[in-house]
Protein backbone atom coordinates (compact mmCIF):
# COMPACT_ATOMS: atom_id res chain seq x y z
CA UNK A 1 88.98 102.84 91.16
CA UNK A 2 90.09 100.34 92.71
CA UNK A 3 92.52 98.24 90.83
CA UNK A 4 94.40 94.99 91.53
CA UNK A 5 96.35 95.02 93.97
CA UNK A 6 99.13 92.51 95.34
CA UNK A 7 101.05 94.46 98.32
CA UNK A 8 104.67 94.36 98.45
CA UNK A 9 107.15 96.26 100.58
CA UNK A 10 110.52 97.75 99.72
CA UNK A 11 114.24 97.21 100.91
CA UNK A 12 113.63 99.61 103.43
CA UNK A 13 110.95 98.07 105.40
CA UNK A 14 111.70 95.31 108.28
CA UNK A 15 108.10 94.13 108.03
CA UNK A 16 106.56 93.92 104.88
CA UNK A 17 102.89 94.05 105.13
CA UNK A 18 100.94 90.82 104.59
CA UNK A 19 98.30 89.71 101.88
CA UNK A 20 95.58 88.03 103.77
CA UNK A 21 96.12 84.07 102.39
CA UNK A 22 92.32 83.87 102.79
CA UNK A 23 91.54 86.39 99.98
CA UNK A 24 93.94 84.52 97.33
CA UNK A 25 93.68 81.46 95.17
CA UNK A 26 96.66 79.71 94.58
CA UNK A 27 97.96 79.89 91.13
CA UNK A 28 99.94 77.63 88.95
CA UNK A 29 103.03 79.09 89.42
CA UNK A 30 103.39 82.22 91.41
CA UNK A 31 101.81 84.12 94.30
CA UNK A 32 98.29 85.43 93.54
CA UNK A 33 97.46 88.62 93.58
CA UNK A 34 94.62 90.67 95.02
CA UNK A 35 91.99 91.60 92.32
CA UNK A 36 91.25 95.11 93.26
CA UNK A 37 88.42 96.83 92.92
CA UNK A 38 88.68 97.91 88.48
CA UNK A 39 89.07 101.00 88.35
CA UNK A 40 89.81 104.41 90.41
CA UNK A 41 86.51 104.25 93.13
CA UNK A 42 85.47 108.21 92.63
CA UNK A 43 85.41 108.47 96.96
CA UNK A 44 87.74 107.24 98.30
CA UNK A 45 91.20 105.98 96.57
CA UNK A 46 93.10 108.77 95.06
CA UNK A 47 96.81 110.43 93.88
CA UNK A 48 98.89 112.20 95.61
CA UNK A 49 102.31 113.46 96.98
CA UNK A 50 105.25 111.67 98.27
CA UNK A 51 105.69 111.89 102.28
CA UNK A 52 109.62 110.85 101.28
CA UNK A 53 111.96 112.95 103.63
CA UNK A 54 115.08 115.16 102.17
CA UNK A 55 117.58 115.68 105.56
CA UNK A 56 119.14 118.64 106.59
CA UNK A 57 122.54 118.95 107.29
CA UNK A 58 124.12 117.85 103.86
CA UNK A 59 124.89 119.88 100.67
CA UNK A 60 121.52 120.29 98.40
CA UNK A 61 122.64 117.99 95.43
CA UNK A 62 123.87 115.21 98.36
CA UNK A 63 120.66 115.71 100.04
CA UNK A 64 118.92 114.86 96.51
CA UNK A 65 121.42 112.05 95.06
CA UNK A 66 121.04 110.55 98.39
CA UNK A 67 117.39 109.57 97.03
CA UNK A 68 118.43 108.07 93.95
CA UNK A 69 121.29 106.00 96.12
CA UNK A 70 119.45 102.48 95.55
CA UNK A 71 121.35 100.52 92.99
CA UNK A 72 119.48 100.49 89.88
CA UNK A 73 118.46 97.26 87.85
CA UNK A 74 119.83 99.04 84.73
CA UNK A 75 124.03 99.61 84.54
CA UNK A 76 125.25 102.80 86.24
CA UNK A 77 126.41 103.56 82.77
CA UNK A 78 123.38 103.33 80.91
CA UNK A 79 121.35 105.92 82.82
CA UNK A 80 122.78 109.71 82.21
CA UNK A 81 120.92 112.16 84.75
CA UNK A 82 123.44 114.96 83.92
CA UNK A 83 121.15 117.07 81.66
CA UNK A 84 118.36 116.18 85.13
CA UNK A 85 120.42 117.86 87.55
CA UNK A 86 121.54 120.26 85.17
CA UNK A 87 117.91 121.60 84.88
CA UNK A 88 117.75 121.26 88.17
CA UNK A 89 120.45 123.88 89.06
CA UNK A 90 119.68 126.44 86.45
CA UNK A 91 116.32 126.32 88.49
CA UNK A 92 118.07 126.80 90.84
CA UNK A 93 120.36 129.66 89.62
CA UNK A 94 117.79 131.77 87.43
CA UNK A 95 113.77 130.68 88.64
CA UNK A 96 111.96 133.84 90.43
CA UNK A 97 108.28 133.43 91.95
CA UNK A 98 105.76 135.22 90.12
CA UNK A 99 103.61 135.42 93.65
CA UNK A 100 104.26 136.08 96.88
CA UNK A 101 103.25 132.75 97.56
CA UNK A 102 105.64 130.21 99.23
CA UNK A 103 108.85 128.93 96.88
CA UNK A 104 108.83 124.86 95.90
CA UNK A 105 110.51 123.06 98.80
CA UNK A 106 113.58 120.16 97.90
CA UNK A 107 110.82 117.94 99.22
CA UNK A 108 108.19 118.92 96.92
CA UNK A 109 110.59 119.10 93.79
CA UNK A 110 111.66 115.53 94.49
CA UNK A 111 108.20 114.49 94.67
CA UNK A 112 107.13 116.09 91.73
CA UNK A 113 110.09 114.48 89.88
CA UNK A 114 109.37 111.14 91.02
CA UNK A 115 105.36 111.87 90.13
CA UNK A 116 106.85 113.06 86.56
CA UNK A 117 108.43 109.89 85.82
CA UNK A 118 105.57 107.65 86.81
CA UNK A 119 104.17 109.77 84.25
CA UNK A 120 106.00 109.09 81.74
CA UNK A 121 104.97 105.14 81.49
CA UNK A 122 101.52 106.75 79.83
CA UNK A 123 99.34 104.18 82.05
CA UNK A 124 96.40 105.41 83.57
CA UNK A 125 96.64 102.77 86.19
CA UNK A 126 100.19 103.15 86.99
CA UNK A 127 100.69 105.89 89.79
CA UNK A 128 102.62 107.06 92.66
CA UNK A 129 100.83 107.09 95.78
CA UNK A 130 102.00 108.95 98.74
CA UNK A 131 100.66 108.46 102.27
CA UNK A 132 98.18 111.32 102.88
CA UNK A 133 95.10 109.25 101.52
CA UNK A 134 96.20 105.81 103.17
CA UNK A 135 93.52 105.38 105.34
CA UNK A 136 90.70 106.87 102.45
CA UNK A 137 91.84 103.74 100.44
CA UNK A 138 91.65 101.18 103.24
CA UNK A 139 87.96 102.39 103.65
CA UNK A 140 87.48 102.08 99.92
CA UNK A 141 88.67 98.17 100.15
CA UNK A 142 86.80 98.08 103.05
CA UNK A 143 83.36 98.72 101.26
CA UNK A 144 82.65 101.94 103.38
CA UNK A 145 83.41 105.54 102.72
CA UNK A 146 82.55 109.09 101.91
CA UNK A 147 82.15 110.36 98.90
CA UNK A 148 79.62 110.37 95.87
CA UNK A 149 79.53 106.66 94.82
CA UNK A 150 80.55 105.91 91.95
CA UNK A 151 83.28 104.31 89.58
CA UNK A 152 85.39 106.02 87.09
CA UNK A 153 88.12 105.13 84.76
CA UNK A 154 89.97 106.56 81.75
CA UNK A 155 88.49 105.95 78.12
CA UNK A 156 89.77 107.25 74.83
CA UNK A 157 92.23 109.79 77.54
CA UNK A 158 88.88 111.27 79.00
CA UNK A 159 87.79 110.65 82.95
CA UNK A 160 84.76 108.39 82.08
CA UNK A 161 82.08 106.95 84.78
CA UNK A 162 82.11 103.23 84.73
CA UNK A 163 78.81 102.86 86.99
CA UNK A 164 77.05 104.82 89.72
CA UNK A 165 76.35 102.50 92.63
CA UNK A 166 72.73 101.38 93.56
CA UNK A 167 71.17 103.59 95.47
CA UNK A 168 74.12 106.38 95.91
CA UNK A 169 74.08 110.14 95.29
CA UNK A 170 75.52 110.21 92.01
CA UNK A 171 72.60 107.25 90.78
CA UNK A 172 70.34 109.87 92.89
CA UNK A 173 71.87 112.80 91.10
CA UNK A 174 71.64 111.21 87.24
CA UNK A 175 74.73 110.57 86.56
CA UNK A 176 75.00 107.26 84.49
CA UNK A 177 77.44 105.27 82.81
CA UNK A 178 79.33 106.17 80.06
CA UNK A 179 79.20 110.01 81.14
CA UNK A 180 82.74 111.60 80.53
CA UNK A 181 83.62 114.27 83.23
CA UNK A 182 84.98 117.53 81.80
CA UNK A 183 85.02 119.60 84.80
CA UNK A 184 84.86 118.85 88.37
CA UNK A 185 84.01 121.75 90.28
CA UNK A 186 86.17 124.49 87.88
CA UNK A 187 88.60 122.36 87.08
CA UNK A 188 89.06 120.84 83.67
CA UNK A 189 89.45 117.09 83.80
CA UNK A 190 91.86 117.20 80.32
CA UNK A 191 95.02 115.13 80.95
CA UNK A 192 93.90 114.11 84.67
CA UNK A 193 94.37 110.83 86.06
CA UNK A 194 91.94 108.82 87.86
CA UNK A 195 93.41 109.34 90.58
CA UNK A 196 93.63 112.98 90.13
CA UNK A 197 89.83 113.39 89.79
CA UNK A 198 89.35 110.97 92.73
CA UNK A 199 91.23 113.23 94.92
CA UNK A 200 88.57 116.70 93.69
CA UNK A 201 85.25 114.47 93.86
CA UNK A 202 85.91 112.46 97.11
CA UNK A 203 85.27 114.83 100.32
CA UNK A 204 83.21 114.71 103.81
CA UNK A 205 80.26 113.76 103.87
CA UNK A 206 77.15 116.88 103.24
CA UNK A 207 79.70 118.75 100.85
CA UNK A 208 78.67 119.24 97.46
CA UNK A 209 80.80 118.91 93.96
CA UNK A 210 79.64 120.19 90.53
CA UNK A 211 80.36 117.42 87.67
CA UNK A 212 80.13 119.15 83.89
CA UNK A 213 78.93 116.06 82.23
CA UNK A 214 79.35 115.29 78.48
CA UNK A 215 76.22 112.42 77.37
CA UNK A 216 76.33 110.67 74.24
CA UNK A 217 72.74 112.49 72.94
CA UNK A 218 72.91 115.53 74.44
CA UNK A 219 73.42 118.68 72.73
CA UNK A 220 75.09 120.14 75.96
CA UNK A 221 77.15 119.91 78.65
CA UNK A 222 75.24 119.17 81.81
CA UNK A 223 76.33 120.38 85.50
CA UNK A 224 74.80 117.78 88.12
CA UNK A 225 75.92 119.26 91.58
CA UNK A 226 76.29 115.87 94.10
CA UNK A 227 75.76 116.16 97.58
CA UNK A 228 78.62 113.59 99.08
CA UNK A 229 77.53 111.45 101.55
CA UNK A 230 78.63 108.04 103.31
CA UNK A 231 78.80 105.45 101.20
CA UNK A 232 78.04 101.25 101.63
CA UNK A 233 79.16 99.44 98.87
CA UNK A 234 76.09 97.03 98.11
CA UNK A 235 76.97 93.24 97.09
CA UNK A 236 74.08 91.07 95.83
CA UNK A 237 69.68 91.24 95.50
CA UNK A 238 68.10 88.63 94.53
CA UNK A 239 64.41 88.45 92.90
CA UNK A 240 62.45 85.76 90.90
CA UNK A 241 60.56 86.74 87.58
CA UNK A 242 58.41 83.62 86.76
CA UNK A 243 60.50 80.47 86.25
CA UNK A 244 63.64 82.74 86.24
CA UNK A 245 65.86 83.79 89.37
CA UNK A 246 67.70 86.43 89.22
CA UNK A 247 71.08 87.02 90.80
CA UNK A 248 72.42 90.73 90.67
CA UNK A 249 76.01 91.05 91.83
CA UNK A 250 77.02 94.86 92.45
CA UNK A 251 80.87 93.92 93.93
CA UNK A 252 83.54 91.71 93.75
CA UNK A 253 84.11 92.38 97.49
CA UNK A 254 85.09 90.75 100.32
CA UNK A 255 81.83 90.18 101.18
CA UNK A 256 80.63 88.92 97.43
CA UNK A 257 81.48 84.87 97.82
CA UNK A 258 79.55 84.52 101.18
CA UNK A 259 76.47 86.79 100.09
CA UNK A 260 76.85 84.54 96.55
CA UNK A 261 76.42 81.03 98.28
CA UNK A 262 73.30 82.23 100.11
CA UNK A 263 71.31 83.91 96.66
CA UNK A 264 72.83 80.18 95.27
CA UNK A 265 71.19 78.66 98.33
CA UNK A 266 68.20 80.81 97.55
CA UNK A 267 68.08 79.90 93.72
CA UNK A 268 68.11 75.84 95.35
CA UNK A 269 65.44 76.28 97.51
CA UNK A 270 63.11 78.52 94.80
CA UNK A 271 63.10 75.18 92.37
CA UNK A 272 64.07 77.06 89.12
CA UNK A 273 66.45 75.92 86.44
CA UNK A 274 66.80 78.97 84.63
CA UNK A 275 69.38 81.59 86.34
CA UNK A 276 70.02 85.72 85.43
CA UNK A 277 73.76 86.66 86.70
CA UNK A 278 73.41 90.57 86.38
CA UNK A 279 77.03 92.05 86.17
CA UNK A 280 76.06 95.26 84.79
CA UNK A 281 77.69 98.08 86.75
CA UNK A 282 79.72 96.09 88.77
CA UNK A 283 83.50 97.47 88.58
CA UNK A 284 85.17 94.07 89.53
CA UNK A 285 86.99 93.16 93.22
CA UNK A 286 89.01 90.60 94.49
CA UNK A 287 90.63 87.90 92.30
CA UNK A 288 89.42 85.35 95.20
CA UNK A 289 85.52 86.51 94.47
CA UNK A 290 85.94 85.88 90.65
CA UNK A 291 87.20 82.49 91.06
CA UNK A 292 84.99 81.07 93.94
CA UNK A 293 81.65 82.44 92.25
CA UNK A 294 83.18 81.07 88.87
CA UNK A 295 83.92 77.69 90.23
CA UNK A 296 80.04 77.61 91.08
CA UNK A 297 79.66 77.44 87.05
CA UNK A 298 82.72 75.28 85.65
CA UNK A 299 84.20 71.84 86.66
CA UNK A 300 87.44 71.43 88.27
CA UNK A 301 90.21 72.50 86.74
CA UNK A 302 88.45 74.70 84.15
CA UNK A 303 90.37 77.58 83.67
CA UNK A 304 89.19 80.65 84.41
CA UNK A 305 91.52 83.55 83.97
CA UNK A 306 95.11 84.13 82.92
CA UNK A 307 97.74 86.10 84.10
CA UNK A 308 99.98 87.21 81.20
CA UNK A 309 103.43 89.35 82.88
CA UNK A 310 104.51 89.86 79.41
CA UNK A 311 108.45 89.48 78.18
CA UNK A 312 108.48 85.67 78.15
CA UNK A 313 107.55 85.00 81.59
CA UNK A 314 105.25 82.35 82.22
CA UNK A 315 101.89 82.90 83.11
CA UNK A 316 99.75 82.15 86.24
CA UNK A 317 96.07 80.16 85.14
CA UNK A 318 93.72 80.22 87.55
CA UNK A 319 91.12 76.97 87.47
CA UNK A 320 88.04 76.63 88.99
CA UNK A 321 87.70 74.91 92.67
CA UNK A 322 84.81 72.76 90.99
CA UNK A 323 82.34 73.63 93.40
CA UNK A 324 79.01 72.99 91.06
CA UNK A 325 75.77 72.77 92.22
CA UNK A 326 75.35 69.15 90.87
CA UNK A 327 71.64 68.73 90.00
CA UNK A 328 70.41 71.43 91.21
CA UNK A 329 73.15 73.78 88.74
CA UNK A 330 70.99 75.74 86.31
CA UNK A 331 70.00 74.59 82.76
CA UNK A 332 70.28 77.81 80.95
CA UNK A 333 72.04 80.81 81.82
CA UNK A 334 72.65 84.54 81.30
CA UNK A 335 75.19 87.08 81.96
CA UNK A 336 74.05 90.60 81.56
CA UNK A 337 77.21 92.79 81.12
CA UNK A 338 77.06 96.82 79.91
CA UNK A 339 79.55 99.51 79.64
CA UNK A 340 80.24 99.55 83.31
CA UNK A 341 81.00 95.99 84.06
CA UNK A 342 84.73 95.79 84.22
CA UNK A 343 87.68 93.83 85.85
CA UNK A 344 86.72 91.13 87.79
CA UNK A 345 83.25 90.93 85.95
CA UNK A 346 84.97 90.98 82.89
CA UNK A 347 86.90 87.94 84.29
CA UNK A 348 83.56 85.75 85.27
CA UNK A 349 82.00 86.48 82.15
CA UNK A 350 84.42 85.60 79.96
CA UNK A 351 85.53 81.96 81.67
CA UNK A 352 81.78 81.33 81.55
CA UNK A 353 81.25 82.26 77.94
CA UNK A 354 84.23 80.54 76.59
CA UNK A 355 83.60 77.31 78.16
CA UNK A 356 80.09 77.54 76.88
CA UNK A 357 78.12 78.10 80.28
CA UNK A 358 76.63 81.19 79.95
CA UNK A 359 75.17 83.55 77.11
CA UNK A 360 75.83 86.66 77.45
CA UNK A 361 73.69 89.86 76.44
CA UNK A 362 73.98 93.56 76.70
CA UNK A 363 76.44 95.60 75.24
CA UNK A 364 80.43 95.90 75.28
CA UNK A 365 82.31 95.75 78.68
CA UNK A 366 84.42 98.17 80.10
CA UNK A 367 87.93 96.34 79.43
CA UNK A 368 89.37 97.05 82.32
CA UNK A 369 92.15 94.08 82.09
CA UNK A 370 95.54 95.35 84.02
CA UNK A 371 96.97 93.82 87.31
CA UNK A 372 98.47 96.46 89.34
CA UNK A 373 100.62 95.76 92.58
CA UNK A 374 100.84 97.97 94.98
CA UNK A 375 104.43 98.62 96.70
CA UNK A 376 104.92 100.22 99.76
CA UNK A 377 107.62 102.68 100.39
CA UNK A 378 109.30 104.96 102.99
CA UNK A 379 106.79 106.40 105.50
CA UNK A 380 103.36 105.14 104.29
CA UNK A 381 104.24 106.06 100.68
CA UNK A 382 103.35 103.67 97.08
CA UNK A 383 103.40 102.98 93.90
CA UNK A 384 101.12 101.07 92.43
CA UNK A 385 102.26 99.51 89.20
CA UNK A 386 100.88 97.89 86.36
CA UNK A 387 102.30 94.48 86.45
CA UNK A 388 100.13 92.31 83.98
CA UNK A 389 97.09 91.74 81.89
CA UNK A 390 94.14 89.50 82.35
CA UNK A 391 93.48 87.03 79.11
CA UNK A 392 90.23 85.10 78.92
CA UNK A 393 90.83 80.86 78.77
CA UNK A 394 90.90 81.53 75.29
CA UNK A 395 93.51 84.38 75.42
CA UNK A 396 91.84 87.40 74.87
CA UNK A 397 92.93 90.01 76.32
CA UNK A 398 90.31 92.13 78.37
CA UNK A 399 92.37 95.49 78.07
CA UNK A 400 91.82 95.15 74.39
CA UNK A 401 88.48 96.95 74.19
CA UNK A 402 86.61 94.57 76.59
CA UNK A 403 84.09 91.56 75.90
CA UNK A 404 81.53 91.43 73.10
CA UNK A 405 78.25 89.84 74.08
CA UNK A 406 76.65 86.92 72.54
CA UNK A 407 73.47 89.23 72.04
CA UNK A 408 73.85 93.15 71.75
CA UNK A 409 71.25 94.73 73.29
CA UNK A 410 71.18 98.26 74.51
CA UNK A 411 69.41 100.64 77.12
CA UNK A 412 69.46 103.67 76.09
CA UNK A 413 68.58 107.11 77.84
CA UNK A 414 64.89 106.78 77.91
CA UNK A 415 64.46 103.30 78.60
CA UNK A 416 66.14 104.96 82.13
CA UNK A 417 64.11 107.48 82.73
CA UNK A 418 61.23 105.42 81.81
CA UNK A 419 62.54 102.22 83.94
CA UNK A 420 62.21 100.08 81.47
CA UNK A 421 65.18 97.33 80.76
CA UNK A 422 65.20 95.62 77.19
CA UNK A 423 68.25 94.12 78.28
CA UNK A 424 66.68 92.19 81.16
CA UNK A 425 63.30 91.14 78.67
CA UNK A 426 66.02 90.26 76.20
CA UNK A 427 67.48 87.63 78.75
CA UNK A 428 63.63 86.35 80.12
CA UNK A 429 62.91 86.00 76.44
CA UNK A 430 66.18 83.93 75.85
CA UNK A 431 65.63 81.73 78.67
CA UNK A 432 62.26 81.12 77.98
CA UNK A 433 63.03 79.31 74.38
């Protein structure tokens, strides 16, 4: 997945790492924040363990407290770790190995403790991140990587595949959207995080995972074996059907506002009026992508996402730069959304519906609607943290089950296999009215 992401640094860092100014648009009121890729990208971001050091040299429950030695936001008073550390030295006292294998270091107990309590906060998108899969992430962002290619996220507590990407194994393979994951290789996915399965599915390129699939349909489980391999994010293809152009945007990447201004350039030049924005499969990406390609569509000023932090704080809007294509803007358009169009799709079809730009057809988004920021800690070490929710102009939040189209229209099973798309003749047939 990739989520949203503004990056931070702790107390304990001289040099905080910079966001890159060019990838933000300035809010009302605070700092914006990096839209992330929505959702955990199945090849390349994933969980893991702490890299946080324990020294030698002091008494064991020193060595540990010395951890917790920050100064809490909370009163001293108001947080009682007694009955903690008095589990942790009957563990101590009384635990035996049942293997020969290796006892639990301090390290890994600490880490575990600290993954435990991340945990606890029951948010899919909320997790600690230590430093072992650092540079797998920065090639997710990045747009290049290893793995199977495609997007997953949590639904109703099961690991769920947002979208396969164009032209990637998994697509290859047959694995769409909407399929929940119960095993990966011989592991059951039941309480995993995103993260978690991101971590058993991403691997080197030529290696092979088995995915037991449950399909809305099917009367069984179905194993699809994927052989990973490296993997280029795609960003936009552009065709013309008649009087209709056709603009389908895969990736709210770095790459998506350029690659957007030349299919615009391209819809100019081909002398139609009538315009397709196909956002189906497409997981989201930067906050900067939404809002450029949205200011395309809406006037200056127009509103086109808020940022709600919750507890009375107030919220960051984020308005169009009111970059329309004067006469040459389309007439009529269409936004075709499905099941894995999430994030920063959600976000650019719901500014353009509300302020009456767009219709959109298909069937109900993803509702992937969470801002996490990402905070770096000692030694290459994170937690990303769910910091806010997205709200449409109008205030609806995305999170809350995702966007309802204009027009419900679905594709089901065998209109795949038989490449046919009722949700793309429902749009030509709309436009041509």
């Amino acid at each position: 997945m990739r989520d949203e992401y503004h990056i931070t640094a702790t107390e304990s860092n001289t040099e905080p790492r910079e966001t890159d100014n060019s990838l933000h648009t300035q809010p009302e009121q605070r700092t914006s924040r990096l839209l992330g890729i929505g959702l955990a990208v199945l090849l390349a971001t994933a969980t893991f363990f702490s890299g946080l050091h324990v020294g030698n040299g002091m008494p064991l429950e020193a060595n540990v407290l010395s951890i917790f030695a920050q100064k809490p936001t909370v009163s001293e008073e108001s947080v009682d770790l007694s009955e903690f550390w008095h589990v942790w030295n009957l563990l101590e006292q009384k635990f035996v190995t049942s293997t020969t294998t290796e006892s639990v270091t301090t390290e890994e107990r600490v880490q575990a403790a600290i993954a435990g309590l991340v945990r606890s906060y029951d948010d899919p998108y909320t997790t600690y991140l230590p430093p072992a899969e650092a540079e797998a992430f920065g090639e997710d962002i990045s747009g290049n990587f290893s793995g199977v290619g495609m997007e997953v996220g949590i639904r109703e507590d099961v690991i769920t595949v947002i979208a396969p990407l164009p032209e990637s194994p998994a697509e290859a393979a047959g694995i769409h959207a909407g399929d929940a994951i119960v095993r990966i290789n011989d592991q059951s996915t039941e309480g995993m995080s995103t993260d978690e399965a991101v971590r058993l599915i991403r691997g080197e390129k030529g290696t092979p995972v088995a995915l037991t699939i449950f399909r809305e349909g099917e009367e069984e489980f179905l194993k699809i074996t994927i052989t990973r391999d490296t993997i280029t994010i795609p960003t936009i293809k552009t065709e013309q059907k008649g009087d209709v152009f056709i603009i389908a945007l895969y990736s709210f990447n770095a790459l998506a506002e350029t690659e957007m201004q030349k299919a615009l350039r391209a819809f100019v030049q081909s002398g139609s009026k009538k315009l397709v924005l196909d956002l189906r499969g497409n997981p989201g990406g930067y906050l900067q992508s939404a809002v450029s390609i949205g200011s395309y569509f809406l006037p200056l000023g127009k509103t086109i996402v808020r940022e709600s932090f919750g507890d009375g704080e107030d919220e960051e809007v984020y308005r169009s730069f009111g970059r329309e294509l004067g006469r040459s803007a389309p007439e009529k358009i269409v936004v075709l959304v499905d099941g894995g169009s999430a994030s920063a799709s959600e976000i650019l079809a719901g500014a353009l519906k509300e302020h009456g730009v767009a219709t959109i057809i298909g069937t109900q988004t993803f509702g992937k609607g969470s801002v996490q920021e990402l905070v770096e800690l000692d030694k290459g070490a994170a937690l990303k943290v769910t910091v806010a929710r997205w709200l449409t102009p109008n205030g609806t939040s995305i999170s809350e089950g995702g966007l309802t189209p204009d027009i419900v229209v679905e594709r089901t099973q065998e209109d795949r296999v038989g490449e046919r798309d009722p949700q793309l003749d429902a749009a030509l047939e709309f436009l041509s009215k």
